[in-house]
C-alpha atoms as a PDB file:
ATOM      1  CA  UNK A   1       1.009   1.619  42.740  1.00  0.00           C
ATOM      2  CA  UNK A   2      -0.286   4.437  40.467  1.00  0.00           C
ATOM      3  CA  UNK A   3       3.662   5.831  40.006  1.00  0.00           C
ATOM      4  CA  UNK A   4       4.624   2.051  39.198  1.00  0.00           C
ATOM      5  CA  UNK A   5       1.890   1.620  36.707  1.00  0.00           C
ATOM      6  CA  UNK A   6       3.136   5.139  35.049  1.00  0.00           C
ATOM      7  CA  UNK A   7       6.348   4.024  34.919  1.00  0.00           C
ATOM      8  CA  UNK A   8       5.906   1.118  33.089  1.00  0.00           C
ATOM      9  CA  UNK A   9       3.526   2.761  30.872  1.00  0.00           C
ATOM     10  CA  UNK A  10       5.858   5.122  30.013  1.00  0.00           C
ATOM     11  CA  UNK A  11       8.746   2.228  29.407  1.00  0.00           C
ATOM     12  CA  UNK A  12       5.874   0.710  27.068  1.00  0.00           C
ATOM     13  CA  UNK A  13       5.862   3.770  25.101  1.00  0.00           C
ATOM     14  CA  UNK A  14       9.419   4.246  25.173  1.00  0.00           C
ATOM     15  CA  UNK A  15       9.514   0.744  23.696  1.00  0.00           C
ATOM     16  CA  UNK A  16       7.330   1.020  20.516  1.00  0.00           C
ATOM     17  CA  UNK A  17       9.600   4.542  19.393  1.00  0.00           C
ATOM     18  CA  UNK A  18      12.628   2.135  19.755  1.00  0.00           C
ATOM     19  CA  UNK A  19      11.089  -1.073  18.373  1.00  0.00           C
ATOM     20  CA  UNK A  20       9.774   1.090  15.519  1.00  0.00           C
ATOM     21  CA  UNK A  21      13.315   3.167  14.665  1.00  0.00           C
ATOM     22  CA  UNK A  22      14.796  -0.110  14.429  1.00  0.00           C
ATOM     23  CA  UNK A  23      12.115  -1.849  12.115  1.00  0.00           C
ATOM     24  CA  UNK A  24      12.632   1.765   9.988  1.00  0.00           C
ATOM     25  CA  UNK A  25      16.502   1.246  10.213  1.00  0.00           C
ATOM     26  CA  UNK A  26      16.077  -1.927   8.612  1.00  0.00           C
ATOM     27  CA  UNK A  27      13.947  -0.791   5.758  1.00  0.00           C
ATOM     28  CA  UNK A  28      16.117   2.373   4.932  1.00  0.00           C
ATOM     29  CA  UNK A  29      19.271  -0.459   3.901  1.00  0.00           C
ATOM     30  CA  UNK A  30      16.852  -2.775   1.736  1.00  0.00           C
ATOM     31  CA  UNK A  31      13.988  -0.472   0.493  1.00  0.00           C
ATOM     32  CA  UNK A  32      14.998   2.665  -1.368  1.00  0.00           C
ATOM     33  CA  UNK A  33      16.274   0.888  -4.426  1.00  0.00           C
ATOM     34  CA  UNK A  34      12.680  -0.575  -4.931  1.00  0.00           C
ATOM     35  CA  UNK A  35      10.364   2.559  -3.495  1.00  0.00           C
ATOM     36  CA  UNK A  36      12.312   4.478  -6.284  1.00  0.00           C
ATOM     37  CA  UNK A  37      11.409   1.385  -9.467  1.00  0.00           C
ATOM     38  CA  UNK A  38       7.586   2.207  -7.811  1.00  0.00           C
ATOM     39  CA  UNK A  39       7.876   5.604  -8.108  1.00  0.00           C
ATOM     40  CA  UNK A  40       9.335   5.227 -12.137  1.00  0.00           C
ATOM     41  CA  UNK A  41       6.146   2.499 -12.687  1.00  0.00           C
ATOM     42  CA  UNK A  42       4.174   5.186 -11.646  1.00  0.00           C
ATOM     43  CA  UNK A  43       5.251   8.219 -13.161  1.00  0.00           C
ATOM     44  CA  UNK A  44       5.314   6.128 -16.485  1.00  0.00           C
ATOM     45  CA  UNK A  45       1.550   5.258 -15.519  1.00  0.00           C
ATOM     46  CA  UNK A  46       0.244   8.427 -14.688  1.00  0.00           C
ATOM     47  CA  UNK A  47       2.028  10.205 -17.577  1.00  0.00           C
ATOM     48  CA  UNK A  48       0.211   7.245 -20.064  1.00  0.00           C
ATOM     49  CA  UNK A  49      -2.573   8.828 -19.022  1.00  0.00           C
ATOM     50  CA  UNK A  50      -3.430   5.387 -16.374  1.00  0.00           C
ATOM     51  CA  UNK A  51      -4.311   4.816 -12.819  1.00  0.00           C
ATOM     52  CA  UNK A  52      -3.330   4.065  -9.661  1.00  0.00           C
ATOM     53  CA  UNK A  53      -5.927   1.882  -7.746  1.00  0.00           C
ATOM     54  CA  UNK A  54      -5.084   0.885  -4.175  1.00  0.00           C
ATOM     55  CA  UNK A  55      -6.711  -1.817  -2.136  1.00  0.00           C
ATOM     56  CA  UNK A  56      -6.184  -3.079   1.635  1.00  0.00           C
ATOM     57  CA  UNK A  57      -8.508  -4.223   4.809  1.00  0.00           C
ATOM     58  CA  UNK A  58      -8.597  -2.411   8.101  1.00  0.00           C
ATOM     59  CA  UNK A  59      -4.969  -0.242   8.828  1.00  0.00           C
ATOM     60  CA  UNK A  60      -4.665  -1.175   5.271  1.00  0.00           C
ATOM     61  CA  UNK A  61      -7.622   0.638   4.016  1.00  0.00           C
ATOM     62  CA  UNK A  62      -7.160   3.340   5.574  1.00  0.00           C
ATOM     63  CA  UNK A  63      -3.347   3.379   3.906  1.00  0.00           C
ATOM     64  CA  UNK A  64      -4.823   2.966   0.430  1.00  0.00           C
ATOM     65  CA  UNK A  65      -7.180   5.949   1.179  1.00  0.00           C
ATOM     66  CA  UNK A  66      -4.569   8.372   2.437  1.00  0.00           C
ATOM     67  CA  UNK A  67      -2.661   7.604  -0.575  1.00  0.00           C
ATOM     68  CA  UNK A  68      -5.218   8.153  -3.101  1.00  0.00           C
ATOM     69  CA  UNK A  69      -5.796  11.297  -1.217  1.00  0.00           C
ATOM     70  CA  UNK A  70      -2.344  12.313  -1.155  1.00  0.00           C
ATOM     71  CA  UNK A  71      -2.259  12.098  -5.014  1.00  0.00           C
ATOM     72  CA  UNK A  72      -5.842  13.395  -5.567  1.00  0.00           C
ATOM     73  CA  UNK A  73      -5.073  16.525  -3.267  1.00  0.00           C
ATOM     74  CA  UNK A  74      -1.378  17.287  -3.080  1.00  0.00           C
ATOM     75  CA  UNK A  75       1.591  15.633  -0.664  1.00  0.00           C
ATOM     76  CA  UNK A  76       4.079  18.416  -0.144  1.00  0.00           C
ATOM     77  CA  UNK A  77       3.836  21.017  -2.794  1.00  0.00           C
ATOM     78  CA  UNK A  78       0.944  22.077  -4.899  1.00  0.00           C
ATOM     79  CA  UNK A  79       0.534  20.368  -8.476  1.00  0.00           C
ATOM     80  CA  UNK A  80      -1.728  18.776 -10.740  1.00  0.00           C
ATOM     81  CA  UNK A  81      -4.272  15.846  -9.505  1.00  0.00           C
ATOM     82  CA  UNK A  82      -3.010  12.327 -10.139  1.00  0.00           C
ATOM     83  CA  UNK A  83      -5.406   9.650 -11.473  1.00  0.00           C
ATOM     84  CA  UNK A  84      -5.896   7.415  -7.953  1.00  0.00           C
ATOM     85  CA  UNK A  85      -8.748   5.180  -6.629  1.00  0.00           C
ATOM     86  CA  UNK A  86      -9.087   3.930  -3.225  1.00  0.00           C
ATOM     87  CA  UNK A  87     -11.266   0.400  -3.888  1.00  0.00           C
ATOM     88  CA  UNK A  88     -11.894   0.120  -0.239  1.00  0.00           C
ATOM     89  CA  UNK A  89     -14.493   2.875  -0.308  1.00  0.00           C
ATOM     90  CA  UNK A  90     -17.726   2.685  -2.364  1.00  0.00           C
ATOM     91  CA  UNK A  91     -19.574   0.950   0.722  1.00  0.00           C
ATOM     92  CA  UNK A  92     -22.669  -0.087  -1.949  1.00  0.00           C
ATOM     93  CA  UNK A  93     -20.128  -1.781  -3.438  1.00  0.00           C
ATOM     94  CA  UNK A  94     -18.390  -3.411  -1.051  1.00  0.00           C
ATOM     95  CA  UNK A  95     -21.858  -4.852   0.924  1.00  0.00           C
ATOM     96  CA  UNK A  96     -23.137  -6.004  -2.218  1.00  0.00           C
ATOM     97  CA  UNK A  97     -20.593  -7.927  -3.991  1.00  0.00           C
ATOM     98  CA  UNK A  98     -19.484  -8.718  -0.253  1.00  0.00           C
ATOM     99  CA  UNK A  99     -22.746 -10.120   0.213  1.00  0.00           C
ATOM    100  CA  UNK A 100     -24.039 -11.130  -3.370  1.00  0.00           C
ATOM    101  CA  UNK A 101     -20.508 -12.889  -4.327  1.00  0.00           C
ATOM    102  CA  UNK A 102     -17.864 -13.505  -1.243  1.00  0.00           C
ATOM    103  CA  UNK A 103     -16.037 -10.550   0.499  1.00  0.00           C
ATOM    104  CA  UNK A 104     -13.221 -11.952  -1.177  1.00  0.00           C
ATOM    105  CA  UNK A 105     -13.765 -10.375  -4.316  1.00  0.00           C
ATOM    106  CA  UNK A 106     -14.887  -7.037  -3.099  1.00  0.00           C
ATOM    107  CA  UNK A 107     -11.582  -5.369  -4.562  1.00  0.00           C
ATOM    108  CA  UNK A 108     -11.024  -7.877  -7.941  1.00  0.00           C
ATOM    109  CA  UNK A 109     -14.560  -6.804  -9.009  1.00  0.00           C
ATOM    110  CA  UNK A 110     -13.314  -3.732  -8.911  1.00  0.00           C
ATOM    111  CA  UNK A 111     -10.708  -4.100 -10.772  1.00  0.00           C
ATOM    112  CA  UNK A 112     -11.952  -5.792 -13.339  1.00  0.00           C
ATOM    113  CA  UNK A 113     -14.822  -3.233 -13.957  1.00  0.00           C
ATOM    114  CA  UNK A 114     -12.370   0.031 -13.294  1.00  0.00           C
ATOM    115  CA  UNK A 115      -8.808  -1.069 -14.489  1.00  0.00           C
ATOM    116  CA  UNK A 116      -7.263  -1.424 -17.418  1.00  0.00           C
ATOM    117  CA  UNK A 117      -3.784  -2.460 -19.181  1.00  0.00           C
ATOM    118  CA  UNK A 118      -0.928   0.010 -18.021  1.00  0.00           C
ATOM    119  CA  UNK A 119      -2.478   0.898 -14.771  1.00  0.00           C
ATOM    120  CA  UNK A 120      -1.134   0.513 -11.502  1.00  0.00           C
ATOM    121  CA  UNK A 121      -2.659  -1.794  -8.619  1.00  0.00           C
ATOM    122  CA  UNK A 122      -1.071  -1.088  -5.120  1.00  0.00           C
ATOM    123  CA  UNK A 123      -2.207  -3.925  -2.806  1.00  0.00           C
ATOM    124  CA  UNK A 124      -1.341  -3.449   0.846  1.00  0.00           C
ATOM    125  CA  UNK A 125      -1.586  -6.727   3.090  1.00  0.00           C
ATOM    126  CA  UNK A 126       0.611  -6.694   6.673  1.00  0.00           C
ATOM    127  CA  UNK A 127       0.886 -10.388   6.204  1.00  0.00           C
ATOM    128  CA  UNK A 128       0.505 -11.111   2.336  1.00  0.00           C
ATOM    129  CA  UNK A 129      -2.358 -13.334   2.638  1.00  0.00           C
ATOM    130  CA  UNK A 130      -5.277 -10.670   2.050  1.00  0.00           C
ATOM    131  CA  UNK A 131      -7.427 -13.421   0.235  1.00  0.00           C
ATOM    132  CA  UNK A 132      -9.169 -10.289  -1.233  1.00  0.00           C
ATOM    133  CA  UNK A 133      -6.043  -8.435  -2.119  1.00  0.00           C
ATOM    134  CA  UNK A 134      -4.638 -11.998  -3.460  1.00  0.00           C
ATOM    135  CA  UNK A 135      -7.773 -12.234  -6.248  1.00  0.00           C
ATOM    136  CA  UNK A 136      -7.195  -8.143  -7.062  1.00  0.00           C
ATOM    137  CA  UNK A 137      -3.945  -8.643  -7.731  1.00  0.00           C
ATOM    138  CA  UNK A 138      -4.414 -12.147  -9.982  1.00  0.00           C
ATOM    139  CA  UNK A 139      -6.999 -10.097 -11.985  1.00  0.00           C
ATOM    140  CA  UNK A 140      -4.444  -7.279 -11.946  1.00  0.00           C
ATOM    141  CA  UNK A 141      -2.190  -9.807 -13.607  1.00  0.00           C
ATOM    142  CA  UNK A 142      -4.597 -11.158 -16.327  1.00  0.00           C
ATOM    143  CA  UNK A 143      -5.440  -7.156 -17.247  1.00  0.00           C
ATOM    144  CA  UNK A 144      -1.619  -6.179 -17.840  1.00  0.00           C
ATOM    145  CA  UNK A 145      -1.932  -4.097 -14.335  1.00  0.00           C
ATOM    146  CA  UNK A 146       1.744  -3.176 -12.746  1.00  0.00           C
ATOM    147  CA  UNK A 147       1.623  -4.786  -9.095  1.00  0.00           C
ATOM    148  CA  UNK A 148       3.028  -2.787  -6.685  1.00  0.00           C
ATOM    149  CA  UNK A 149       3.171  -4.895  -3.807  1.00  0.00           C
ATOM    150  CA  UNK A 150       3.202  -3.622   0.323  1.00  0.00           C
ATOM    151  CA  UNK A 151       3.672  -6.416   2.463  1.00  0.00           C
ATOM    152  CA  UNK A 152       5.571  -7.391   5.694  1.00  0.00           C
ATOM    153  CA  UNK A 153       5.903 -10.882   7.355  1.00  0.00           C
ATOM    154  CA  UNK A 154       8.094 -12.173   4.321  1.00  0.00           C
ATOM    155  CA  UNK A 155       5.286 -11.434   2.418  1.00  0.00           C
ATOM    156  CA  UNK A 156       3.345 -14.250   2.877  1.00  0.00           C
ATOM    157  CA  UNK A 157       1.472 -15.897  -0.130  1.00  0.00           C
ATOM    158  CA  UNK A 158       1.365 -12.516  -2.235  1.00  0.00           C
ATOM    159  CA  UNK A 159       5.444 -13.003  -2.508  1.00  0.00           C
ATOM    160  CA  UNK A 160       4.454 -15.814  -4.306  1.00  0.00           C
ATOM    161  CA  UNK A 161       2.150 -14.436  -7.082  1.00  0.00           C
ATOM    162  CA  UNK A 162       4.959 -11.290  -7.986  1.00  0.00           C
ATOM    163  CA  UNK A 163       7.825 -12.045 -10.769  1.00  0.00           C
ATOM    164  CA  UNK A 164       9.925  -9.229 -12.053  1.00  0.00           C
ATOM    165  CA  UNK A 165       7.685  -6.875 -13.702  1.00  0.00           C
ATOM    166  CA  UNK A 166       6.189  -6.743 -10.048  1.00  0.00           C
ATOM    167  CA  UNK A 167       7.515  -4.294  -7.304  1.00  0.00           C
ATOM    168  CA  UNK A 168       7.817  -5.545  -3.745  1.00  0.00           C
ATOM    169  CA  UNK A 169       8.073  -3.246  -0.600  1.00  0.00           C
ATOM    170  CA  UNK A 170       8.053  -5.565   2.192  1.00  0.00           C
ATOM    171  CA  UNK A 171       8.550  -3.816   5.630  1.00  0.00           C
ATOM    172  CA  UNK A 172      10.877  -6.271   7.583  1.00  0.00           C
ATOM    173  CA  UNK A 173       9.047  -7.199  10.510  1.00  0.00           C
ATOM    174  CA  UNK A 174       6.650  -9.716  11.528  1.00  0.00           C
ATOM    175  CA  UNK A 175       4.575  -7.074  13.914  1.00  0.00           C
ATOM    176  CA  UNK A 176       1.465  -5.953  12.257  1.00  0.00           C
ATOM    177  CA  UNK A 177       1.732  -2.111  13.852  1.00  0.00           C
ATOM    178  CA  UNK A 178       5.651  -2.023  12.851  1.00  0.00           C
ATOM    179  CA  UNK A 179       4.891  -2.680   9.175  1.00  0.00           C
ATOM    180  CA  UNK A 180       1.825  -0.582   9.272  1.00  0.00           C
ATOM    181  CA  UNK A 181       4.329   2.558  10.427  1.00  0.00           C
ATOM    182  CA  UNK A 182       6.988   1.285   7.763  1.00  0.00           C
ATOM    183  CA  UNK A 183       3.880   1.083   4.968  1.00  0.00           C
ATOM    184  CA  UNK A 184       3.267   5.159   6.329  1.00  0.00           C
ATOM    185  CA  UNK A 185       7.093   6.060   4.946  1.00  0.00           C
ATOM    186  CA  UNK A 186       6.578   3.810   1.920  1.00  0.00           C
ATOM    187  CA  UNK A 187       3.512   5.547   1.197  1.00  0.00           C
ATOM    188  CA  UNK A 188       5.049   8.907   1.296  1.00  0.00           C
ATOM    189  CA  UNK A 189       8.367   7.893   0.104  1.00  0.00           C
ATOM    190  CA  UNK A 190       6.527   6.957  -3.690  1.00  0.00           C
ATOM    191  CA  UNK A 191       4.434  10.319  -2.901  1.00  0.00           C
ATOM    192  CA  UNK A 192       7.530  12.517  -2.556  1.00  0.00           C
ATOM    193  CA  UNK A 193       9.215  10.722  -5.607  1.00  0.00           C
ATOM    194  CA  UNK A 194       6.381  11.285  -7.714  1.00  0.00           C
ATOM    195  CA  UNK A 195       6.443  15.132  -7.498  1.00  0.00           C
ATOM    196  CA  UNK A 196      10.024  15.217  -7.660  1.00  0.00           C
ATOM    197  CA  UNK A 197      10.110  13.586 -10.755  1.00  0.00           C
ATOM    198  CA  UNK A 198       7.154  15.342 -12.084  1.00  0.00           C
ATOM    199  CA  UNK A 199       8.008  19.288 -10.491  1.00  0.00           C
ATOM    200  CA  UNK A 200      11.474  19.273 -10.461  1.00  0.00           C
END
């Protein structure tokens, strides 16, 4: 029994490298075009002298923190810090609007109190319809923030809020750990553009 239960264990495994080349396949023929207008909004941004605030729940959060990080710190080569502001971690924040107002607005408070026209708002939301990413991105809107937009799922109800000044990475898939991985190479894809364009 135990060497059955390895085997398909290791199938399993086998499984999410495949599922997840293929879901990365897919993205590589769609993607670049618009990972490269991100990392031009950006650039632009930064250079202005704006920000880059990112927002997202669970997986999500964590993805907006390693890319403020990223920025803040360095990707791949040593440089200059880059203005960036994970909204998913002041805690105090987040429990008391959370509690005081709805935890839907935990990130559009935010933005309304730390953004301002020309900065950037990256909202990351596996299926689009982040209620709290939704509102930060409406503010966003209102402020004359750029929207860049990671999504997968079609992109669910945040498709819906982006025109053509907006950029739009959605990962194609409908599994939420498939577009988490694809939101990963996003992530560092606008990373790596932005010091290439900034040290090369």
């Amino acid at each position: 029994m135990e060497k059955n239960l390895n085997e398909r264990l290791r199938m399993r495994a086998s499984q999410h490298f495949l599922d997840s080349i293929a879901v990365k396949q897919d993205a590589e023929k769609v993607l670049p075009e618009i990972v490269a207008q991100g990392v031009i909004a950006m650039v632009n941004c930064l250079r202005a002298g704006g920000k880059v605030m990112a927002c997202g729940n669970g997986g999500s959060a964590a993805d907006a923190q390693h890319f403020a990080a990223e920025l803040i710190g360095r990707f791949e080569r040593e440089r200059q810090e880059l203005a960036a502001i994970a909204l998913t971690t002041d805690t105090s924040i987040l429990t008391a609007v959370g509690n005081d107002y709805s935890y839907d607005e935990i990130f559009s408070k935010q933005v309304r109190g730390l953004g301002k026209n020309g900065d950037i708002l990256l909202g990351i939301s596996t299926s689009g319809n982040s209620k709290n990413v939704i509102k930060a991105i409406e503010v966003a809107k209102q402020m004359g923030i750029k929207i860049i937009a990671l999504t997968g799922n079609g992109g669910g109800k945040i498709a819906q809020l982006l025109d053509k000044d907006d950029i739009h990475l959605c990962a194609p898939s409908t599994r939420t750990a498939r577009i988490q991985e694809t939101h990963l190479v996003l992530l560092h894809a606008l990373c790596d553009g932005v010091d290439h364009v900034l040290l090369d």
